[in-house]
Protein backbone atom coordinates (compact mmCIF):
# COMPACT_ATOMS: atom_id res chain seq x y z
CA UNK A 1 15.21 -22.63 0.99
CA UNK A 2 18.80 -23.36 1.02
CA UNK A 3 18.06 -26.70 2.56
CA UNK A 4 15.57 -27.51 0.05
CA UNK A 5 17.78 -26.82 -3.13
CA UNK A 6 20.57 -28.95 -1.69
CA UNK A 7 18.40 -31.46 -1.31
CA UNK A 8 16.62 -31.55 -5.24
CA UNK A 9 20.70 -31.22 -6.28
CA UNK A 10 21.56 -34.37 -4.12
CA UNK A 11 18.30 -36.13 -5.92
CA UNK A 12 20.13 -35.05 -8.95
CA UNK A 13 23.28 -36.44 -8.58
CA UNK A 14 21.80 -40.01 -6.83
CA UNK A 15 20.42 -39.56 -10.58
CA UNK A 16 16.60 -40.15 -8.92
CA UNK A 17 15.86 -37.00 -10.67
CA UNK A 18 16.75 -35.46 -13.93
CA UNK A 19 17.97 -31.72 -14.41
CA UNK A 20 14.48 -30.71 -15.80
CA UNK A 21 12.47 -31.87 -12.55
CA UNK A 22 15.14 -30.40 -10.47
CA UNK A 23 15.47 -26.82 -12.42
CA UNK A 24 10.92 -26.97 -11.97
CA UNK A 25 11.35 -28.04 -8.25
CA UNK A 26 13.72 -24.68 -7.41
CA UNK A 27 11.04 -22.61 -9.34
CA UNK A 28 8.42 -24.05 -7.12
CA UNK A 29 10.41 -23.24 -4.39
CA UNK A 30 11.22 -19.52 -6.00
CA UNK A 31 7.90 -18.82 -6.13
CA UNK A 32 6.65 -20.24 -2.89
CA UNK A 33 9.41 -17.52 -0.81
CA UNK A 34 8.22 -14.71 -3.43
CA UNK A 35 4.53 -15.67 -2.01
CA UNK A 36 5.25 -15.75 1.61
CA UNK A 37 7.38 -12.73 1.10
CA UNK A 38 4.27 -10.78 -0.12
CA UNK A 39 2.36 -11.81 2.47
CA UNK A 40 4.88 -10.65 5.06
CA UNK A 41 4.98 -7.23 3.15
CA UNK A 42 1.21 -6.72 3.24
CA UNK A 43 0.94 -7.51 6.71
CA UNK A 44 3.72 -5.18 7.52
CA UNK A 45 2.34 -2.10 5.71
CA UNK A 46 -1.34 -3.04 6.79
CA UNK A 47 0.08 -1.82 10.31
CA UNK A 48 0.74 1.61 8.64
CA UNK A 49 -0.98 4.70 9.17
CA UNK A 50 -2.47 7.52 6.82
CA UNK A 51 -2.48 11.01 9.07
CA UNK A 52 -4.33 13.72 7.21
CA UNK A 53 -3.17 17.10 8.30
CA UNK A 54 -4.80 20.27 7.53
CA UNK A 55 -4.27 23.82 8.12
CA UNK A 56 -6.23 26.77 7.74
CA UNK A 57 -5.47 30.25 7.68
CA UNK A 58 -8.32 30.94 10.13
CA UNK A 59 -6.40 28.46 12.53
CA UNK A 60 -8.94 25.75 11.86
CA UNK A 61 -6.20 23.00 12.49
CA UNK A 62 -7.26 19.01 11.82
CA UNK A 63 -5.15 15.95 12.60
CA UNK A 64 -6.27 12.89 11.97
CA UNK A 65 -4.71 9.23 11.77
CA UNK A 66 -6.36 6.09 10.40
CA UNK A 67 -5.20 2.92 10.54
CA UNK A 68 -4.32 1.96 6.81
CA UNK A 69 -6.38 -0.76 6.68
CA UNK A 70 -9.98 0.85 6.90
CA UNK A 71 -8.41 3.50 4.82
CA UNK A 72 -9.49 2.48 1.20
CA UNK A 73 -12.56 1.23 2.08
CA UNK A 74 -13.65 4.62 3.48
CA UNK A 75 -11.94 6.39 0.71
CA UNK A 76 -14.58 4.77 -1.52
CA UNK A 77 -17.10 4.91 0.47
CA UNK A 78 -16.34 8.47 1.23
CA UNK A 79 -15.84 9.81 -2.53
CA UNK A 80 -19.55 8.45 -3.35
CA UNK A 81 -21.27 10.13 -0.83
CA UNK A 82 -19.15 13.80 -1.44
CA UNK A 83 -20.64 13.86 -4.83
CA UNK A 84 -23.61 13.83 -3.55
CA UNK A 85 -23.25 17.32 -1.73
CA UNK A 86 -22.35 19.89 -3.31
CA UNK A 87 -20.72 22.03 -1.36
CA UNK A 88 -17.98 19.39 -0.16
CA UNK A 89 -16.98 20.24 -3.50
CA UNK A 90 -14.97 23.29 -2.15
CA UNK A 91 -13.16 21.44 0.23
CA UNK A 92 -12.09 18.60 -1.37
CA UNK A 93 -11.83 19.70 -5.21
CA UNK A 94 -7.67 19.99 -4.82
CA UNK A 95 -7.72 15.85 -3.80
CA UNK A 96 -7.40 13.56 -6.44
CA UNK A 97 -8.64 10.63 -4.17
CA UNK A 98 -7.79 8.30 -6.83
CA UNK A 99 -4.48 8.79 -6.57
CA UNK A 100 -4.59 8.04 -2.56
CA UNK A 101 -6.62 5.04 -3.62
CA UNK A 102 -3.83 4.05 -6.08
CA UNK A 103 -1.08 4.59 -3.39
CA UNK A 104 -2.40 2.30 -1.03
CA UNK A 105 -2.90 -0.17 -3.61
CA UNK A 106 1.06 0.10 -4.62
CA UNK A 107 1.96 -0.19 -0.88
CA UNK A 108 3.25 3.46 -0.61
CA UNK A 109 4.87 4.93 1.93
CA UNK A 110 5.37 9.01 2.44
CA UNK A 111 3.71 11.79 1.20
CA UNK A 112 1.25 11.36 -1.30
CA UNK A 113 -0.17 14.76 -1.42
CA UNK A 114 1.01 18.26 -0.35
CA UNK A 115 -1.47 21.28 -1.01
CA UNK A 116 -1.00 24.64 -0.36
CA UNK A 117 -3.67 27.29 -1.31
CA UNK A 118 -3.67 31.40 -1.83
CA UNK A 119 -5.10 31.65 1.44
CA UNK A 120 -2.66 29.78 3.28
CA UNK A 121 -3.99 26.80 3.53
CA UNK A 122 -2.44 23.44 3.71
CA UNK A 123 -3.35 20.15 3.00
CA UNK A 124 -0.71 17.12 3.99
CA UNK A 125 -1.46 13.17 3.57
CA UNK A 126 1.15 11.22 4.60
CA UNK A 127 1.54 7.29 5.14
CA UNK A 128 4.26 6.35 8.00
């Protein structure tokens, strides 16, 4: 981008451009980096993973990663057909799925939810 600004600040002073143009041709430039830096960004954390961990005091131990993007998709999906049976309810009443939801959205990385029940159970999600 460096190259490019020199470049509208030479068309300035060769007076083939006035300071207006030049000051909206650095913005379109601004703006263009921001862009591709997004991008870059999304790609990077779409090669995250979510790991779910979950243990029981009965020693009923799950671990399981998914790759971050088919997470939110089966987050919905998943929430939808929960309510439908009712005694998921039990299981899943302490996660605000939402808020996972939300997380990914925001490009979060690290623990988003840490649960620990009565009975010594725990409940980790964690993107790395």
């Amino acid at each position: 981008m460096k190259e490019e600004i020199t470049q509208i600040l030479t068309m300035v002073q060769e007076g083939k451009i006035d300071a207006e143009k030049a000051s909206e041709l650095i913005e379109v430039l601004k703006e263009k980096e921001a862009g591709s830096n997004q991008v870059e960004k999304s790609s990077k954390y779409a090669e995250k993973t979510l790991k779910v961990r979950i243990s029981s005091s009965d020693n009923d131990n799950v671990k399981v990663n998914f790759p971050i993007k088919l997470v939110k998709t089966l987050l919905v999906a998943g929430n939808s057909i929960l309510a439908t049976i009712p005694e998921s309810q039990k299981y899943v009443k302490d996660i605000d799925i939402n808020l996972i939801i939300e997380a990914i959205d925001n490009e979060l990385v690290g623990q988003i939810v840490d649960i620990q029940s009565g009975d010594g159970d725990i409940v980790s999600i964690v993107i790395e």
